[in-house]
PDB file of N, CA and C in Angstrom:
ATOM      1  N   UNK A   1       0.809  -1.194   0.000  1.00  0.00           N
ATOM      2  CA  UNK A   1       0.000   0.000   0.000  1.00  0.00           C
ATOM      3  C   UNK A   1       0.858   1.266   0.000  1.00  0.00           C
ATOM      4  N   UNK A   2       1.910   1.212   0.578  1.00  0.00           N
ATOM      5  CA  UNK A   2       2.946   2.508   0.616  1.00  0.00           C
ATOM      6  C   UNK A   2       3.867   2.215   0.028  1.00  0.00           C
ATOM      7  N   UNK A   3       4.181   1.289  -0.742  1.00  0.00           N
ATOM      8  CA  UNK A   3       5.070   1.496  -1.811  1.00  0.00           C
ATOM      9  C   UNK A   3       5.762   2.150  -2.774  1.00  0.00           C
ATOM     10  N   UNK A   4       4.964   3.184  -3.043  1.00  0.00           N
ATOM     11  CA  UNK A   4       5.427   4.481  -3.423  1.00  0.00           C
ATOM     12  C   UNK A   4       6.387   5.569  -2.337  1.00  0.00           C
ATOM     13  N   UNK A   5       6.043   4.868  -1.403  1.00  0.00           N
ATOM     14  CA  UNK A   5       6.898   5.960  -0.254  1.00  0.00           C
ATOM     15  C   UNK A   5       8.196   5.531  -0.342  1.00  0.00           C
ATOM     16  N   UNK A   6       8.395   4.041  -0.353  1.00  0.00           N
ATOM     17  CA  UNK A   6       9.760   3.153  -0.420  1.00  0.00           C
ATOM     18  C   UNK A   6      10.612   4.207  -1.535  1.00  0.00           C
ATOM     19  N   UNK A   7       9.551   4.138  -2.534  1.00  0.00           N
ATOM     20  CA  UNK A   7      10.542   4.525  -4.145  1.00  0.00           C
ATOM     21  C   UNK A   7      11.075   5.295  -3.933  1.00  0.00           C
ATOM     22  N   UNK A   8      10.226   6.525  -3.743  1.00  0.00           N
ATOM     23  CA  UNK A   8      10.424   8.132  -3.406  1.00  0.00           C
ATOM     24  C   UNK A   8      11.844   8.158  -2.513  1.00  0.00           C
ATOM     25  N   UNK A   9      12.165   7.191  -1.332  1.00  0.00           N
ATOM     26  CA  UNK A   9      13.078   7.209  -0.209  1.00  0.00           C
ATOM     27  C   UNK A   9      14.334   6.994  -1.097  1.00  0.00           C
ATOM     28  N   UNK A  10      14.352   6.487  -1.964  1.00  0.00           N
ATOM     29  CA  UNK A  10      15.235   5.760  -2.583  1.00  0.00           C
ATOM     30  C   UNK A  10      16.017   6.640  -3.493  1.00  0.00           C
ATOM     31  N   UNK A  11      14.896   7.572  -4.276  1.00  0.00           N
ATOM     32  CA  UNK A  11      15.396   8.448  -5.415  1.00  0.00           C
ATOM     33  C   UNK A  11      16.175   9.196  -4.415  1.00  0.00           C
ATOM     34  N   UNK A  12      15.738   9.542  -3.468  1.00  0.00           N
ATOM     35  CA  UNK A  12      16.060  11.382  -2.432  1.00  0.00           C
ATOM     36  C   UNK A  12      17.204   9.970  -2.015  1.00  0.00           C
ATOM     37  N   UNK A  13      17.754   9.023  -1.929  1.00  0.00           N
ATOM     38  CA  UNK A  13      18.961   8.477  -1.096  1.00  0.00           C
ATOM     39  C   UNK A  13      20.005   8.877  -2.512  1.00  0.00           C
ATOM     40  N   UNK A  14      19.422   8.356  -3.617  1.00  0.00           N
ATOM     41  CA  UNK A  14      20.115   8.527  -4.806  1.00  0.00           C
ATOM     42  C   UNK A  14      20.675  10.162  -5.563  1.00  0.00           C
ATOM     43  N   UNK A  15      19.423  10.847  -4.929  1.00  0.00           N
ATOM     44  CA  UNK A  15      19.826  12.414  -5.684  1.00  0.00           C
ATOM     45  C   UNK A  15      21.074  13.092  -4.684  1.00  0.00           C
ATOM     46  N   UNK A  16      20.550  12.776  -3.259  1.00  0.00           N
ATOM     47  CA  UNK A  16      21.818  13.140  -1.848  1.00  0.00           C
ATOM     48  C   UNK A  16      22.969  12.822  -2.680  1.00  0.00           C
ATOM     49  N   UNK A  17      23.488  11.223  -3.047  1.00  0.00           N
ATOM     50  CA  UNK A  17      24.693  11.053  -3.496  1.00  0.00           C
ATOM     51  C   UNK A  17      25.154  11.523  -4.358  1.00  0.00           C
ATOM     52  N   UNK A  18      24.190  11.364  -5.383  1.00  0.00           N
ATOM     53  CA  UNK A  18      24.902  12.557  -6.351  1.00  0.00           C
ATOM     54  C   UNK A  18      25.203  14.115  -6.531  1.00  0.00           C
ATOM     55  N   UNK A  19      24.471  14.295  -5.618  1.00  0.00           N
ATOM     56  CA  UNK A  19      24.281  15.852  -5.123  1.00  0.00           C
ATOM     57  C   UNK A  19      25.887  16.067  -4.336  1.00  0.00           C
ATOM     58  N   UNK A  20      26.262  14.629  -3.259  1.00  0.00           N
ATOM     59  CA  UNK A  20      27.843  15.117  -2.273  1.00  0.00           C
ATOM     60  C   UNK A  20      28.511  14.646  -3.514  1.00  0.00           C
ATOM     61  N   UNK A  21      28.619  13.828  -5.208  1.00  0.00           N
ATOM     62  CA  UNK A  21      29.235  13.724  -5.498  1.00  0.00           C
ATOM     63  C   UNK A  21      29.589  15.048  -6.371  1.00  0.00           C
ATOM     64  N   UNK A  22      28.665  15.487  -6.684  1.00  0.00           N
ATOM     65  CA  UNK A  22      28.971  16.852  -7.394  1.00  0.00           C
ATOM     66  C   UNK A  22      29.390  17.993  -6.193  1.00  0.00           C
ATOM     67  N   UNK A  23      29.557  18.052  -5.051  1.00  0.00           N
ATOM     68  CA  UNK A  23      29.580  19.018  -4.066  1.00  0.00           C
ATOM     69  C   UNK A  23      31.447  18.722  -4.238  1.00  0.00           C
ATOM     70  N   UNK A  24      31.598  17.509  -4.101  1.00  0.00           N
ATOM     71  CA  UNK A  24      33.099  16.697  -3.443  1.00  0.00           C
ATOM     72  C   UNK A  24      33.826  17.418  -4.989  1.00  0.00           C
ATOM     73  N   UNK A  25      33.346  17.255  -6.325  1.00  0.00           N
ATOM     74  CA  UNK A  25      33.954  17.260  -7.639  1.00  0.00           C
ATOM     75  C   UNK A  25      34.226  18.763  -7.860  1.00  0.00           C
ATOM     76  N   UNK A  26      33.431  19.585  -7.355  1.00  0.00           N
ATOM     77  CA  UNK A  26      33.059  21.279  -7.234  1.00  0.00           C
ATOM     78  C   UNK A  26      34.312  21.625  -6.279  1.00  0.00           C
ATOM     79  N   UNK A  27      34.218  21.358  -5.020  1.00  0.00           N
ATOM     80  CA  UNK A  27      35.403  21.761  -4.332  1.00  0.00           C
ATOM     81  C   UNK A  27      36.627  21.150  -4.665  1.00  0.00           C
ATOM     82  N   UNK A  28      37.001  20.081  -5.431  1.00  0.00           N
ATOM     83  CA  UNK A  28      38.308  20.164  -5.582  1.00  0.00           C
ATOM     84  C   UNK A  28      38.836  21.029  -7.224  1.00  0.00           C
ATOM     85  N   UNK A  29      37.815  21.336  -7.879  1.00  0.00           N
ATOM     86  CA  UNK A  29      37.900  22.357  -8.846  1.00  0.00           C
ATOM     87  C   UNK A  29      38.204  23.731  -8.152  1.00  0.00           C
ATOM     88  N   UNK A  30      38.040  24.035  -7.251  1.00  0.00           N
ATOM     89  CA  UNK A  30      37.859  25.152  -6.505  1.00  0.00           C
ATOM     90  C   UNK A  30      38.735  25.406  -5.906  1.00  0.00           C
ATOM     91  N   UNK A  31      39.755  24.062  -4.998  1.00  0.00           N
ATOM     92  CA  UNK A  31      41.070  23.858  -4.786  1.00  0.00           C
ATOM     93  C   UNK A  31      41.784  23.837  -5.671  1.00  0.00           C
ATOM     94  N   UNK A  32      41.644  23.433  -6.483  1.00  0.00           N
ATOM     95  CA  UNK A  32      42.230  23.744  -7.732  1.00  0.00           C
ATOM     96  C   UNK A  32      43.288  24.992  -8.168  1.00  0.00           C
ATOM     97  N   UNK A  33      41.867  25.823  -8.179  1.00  0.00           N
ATOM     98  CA  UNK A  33      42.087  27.213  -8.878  1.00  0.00           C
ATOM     99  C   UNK A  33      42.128  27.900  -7.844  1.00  0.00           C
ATOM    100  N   UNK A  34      42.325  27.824  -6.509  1.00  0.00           N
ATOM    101  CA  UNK A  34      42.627  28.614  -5.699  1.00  0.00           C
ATOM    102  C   UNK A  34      44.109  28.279  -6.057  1.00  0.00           C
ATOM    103  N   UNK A  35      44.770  27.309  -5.765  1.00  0.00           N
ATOM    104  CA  UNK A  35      46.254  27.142  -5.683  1.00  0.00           C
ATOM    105  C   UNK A  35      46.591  27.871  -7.059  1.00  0.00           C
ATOM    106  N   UNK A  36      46.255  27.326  -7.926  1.00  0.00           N
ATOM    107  CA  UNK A  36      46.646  28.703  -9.047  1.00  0.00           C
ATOM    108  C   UNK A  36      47.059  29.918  -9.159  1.00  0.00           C
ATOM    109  N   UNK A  37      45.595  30.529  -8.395  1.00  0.00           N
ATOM    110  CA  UNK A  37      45.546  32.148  -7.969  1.00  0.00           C
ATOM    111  C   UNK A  37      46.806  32.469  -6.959  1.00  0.00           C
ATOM    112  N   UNK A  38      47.158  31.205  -6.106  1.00  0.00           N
ATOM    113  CA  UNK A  38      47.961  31.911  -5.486  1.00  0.00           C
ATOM    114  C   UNK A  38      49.588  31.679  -5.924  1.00  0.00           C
ATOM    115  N   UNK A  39      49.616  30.471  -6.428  1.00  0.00           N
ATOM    116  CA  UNK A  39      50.828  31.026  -7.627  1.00  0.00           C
ATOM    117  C   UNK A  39      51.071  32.125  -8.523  1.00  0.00           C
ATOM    118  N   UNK A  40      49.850  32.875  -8.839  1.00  0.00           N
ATOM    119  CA  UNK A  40      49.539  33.767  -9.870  1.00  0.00           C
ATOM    120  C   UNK A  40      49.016  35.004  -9.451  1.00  0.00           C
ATOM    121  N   UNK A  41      48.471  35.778  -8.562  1.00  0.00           N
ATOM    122  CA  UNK A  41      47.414  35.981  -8.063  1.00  0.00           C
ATOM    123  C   UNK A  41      46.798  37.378  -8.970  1.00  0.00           C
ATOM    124  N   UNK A  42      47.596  37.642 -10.122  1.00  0.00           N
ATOM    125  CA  UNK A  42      46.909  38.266 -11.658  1.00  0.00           C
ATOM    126  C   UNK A  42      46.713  37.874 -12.365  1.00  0.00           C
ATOM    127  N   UNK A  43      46.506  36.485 -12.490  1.00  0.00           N
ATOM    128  CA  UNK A  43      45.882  35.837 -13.481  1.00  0.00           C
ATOM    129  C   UNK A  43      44.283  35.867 -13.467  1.00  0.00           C
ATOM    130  N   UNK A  44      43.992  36.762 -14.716  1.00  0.00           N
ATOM    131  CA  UNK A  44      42.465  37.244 -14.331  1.00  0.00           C
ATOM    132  C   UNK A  44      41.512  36.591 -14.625  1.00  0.00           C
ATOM    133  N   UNK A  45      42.131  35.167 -16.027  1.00  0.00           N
ATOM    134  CA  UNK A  45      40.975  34.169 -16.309  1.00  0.00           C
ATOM    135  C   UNK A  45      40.530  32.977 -14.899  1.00  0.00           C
ATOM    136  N   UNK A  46      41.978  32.673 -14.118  1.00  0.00           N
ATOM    137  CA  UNK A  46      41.907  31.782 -13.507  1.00  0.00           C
ATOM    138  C   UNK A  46      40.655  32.600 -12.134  1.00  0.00           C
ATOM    139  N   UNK A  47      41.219  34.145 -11.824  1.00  0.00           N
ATOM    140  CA  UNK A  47      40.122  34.498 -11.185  1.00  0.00           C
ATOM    141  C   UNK A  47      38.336  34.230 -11.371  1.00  0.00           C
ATOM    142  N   UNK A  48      38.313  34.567 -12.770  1.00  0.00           N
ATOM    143  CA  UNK A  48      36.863  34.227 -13.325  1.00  0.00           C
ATOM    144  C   UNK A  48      36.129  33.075 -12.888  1.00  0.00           C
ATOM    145  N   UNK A  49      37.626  32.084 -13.263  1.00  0.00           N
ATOM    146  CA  UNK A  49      36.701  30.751 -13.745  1.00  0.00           C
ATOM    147  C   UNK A  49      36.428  30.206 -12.255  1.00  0.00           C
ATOM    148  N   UNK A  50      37.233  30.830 -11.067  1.00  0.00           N
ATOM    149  CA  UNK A  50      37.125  30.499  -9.367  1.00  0.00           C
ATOM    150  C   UNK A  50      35.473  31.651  -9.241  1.00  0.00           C
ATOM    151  N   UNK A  51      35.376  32.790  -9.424  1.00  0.00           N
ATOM    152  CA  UNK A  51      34.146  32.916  -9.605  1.00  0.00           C
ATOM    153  C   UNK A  51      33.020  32.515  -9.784  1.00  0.00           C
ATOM    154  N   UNK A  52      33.292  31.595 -11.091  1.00  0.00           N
ATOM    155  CA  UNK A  52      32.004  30.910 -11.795  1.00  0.00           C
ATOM    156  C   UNK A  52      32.135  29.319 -11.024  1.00  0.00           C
ATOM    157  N   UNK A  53      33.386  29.200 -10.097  1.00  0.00           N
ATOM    158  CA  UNK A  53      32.999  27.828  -9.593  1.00  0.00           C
ATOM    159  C   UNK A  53      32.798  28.487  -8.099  1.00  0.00           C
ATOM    160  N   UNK A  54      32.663  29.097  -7.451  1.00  0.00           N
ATOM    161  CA  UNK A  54      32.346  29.641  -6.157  1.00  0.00           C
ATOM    162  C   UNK A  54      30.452  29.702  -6.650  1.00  0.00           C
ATOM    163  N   UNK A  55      29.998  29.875  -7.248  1.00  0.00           N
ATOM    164  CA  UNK A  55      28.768  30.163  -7.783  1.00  0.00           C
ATOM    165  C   UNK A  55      28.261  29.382  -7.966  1.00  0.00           C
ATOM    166  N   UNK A  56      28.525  28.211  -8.558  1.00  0.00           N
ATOM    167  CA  UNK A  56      28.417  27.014  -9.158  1.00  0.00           C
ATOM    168  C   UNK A  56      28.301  26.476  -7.504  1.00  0.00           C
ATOM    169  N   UNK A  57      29.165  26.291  -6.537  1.00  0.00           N
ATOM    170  CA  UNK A  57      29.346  25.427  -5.336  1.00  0.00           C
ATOM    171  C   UNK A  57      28.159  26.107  -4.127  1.00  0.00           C
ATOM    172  N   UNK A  58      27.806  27.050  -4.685  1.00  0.00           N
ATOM    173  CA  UNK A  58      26.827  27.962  -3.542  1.00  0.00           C
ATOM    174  C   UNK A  58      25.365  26.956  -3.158  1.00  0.00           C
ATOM    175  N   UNK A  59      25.354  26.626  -4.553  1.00  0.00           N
ATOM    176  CA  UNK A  59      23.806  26.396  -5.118  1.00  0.00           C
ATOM    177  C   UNK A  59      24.044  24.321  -5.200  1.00  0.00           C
ATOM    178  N   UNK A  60      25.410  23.600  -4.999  1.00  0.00           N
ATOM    179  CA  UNK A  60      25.379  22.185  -4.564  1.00  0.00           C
ATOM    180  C   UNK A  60      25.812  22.407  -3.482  1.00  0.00           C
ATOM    181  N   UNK A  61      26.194  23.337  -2.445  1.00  0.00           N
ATOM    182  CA  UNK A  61      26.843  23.072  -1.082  1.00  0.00           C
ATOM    183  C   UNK A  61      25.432  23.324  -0.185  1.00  0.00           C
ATOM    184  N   UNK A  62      24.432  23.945  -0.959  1.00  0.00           N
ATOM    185  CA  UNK A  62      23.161  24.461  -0.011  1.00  0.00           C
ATOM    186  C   UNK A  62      22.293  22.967  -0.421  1.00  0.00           C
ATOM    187  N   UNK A  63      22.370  22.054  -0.940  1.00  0.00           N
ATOM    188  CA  UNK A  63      21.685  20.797  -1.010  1.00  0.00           C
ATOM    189  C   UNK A  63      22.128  19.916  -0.375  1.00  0.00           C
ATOM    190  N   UNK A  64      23.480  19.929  -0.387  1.00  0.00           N
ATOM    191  CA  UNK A  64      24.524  18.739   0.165  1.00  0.00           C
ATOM    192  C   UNK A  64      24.438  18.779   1.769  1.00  0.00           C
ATOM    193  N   UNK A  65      23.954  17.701   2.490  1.00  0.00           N
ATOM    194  CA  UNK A  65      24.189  18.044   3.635  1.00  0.00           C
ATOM    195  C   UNK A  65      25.737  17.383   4.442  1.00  0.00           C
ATOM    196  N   UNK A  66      26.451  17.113   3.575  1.00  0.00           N
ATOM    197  CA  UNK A  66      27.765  16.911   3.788  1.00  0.00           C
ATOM    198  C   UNK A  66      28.836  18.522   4.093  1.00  0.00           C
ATOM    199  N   UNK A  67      28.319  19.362   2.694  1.00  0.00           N
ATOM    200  CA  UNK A  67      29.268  20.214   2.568  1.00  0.00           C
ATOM    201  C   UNK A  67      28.412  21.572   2.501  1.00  0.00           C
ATOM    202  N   UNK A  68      27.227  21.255   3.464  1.00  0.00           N
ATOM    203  CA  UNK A  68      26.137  23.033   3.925  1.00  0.00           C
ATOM    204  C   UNK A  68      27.253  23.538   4.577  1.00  0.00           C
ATOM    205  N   UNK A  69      27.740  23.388   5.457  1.00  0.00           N
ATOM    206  CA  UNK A  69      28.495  24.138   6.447  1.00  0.00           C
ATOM    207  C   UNK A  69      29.524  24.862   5.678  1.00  0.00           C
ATOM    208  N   UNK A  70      30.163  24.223   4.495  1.00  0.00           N
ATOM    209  CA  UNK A  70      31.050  25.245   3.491  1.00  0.00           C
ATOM    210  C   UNK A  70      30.455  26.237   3.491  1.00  0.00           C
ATOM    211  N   UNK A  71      28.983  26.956   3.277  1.00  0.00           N
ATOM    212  CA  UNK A  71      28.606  28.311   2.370  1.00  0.00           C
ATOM    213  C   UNK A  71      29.451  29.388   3.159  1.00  0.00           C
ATOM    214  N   UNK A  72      28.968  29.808   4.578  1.00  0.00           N
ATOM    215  CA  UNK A  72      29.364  30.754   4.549  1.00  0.00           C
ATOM    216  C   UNK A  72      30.632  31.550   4.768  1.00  0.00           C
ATOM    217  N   UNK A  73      31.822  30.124   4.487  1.00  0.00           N
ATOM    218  CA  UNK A  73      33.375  30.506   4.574  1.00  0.00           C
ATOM    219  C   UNK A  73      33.555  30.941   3.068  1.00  0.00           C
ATOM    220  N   UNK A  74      32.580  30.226   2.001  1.00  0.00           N
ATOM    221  CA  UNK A  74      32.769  30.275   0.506  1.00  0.00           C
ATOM    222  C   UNK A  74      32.298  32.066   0.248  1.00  0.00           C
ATOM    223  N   UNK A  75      31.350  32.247   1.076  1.00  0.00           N
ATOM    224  CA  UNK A  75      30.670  34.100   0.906  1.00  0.00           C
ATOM    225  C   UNK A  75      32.166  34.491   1.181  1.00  0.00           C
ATOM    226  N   UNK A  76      33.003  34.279   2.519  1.00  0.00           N
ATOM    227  CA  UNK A  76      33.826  34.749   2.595  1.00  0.00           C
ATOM    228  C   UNK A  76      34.750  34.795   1.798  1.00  0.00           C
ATOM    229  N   UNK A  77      35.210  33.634   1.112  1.00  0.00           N
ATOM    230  CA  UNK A  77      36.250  34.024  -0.107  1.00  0.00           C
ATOM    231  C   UNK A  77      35.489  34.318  -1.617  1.00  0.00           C
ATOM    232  N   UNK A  78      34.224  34.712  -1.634  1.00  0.00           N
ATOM    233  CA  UNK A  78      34.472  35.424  -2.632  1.00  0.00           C
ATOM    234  C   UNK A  78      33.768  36.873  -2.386  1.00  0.00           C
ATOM    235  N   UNK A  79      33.623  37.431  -1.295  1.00  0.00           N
ATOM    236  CA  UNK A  79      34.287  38.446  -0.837  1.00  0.00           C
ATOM    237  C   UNK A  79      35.518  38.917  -1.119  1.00  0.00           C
ATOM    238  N   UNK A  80      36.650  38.310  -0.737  1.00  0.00           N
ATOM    239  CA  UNK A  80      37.993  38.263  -0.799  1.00  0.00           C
ATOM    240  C   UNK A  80      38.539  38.277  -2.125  1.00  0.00           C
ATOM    241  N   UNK A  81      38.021  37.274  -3.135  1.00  0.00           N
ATOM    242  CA  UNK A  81      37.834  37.038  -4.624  1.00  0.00           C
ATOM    243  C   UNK A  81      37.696  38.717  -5.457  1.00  0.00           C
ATOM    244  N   UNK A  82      36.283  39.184  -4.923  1.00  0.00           N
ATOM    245  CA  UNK A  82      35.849  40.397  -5.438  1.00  0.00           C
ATOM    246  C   UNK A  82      37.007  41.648  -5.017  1.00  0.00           C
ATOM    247  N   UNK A  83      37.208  41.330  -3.939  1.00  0.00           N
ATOM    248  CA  UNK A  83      38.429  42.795  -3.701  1.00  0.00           C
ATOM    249  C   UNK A  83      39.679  42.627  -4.205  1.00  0.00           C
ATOM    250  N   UNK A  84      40.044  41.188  -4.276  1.00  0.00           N
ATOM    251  CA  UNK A  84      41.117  41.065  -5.429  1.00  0.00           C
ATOM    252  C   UNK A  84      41.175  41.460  -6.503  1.00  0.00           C
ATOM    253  N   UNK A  85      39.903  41.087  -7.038  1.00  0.00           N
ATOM    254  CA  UNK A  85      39.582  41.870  -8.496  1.00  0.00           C
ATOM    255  C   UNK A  85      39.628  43.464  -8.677  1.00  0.00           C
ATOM    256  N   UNK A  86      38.926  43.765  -7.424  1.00  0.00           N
ATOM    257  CA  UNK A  86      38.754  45.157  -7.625  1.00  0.00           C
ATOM    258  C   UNK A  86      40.297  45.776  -7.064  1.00  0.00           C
ATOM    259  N   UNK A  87      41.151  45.362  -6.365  1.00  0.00           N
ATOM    260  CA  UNK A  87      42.288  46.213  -6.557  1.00  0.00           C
ATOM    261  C   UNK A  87      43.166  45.908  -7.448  1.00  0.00           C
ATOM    262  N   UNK A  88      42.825  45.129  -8.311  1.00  0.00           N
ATOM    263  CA  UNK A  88      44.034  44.470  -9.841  1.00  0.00           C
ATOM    264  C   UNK A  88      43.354  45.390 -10.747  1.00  0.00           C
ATOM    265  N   UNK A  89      42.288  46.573 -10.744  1.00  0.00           N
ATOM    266  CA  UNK A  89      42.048  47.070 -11.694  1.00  0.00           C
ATOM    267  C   UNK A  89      41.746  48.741 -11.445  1.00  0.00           C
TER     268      UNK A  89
END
């Protein structure tokens, strides 16, 4: 009779994982291009593309309940991100 509840449990066990696997794949892109920046720290594409993955990680770290607690150190570096930018120009 509730068999449908089983399914449903199953997809939301299945979307979670893929949700920390894209959270886990996001932050090491992110490690990534931080170490970059700081080999570089005028390199203005590598800035961007840490932009567009800080943005990208906002919106799987607020699903993930592995890696919620990242957001609001991530506000903080791209805070930090943005004033970089703005004093390189």
């Amino acid at each position: 009779m509730f068999g449908f509840l089983k399914k449903g449990s199953d997809n939301k066990s299945q979307d979670s994982q893929e949700i920390d696997l894209q959270a886990e794949t996001i932050s090491g892109k992110i490690s990534e291009l931080e170490n970059q920046l700081a080999n570089n720290p005028q390199a203005t594409d590598t800035q961007k593309q840490l932009m567009l993955e800080y943005n990208r990680a906002l919106n799987i770290f607020a699903k993930s309940r592995h890696y919620r607690q990242e957001i609001d150190p991530l506000f903080v570096k791209i805070d930090e991100l943005r004033n970089t930018i703005r004093k390189s120009f």
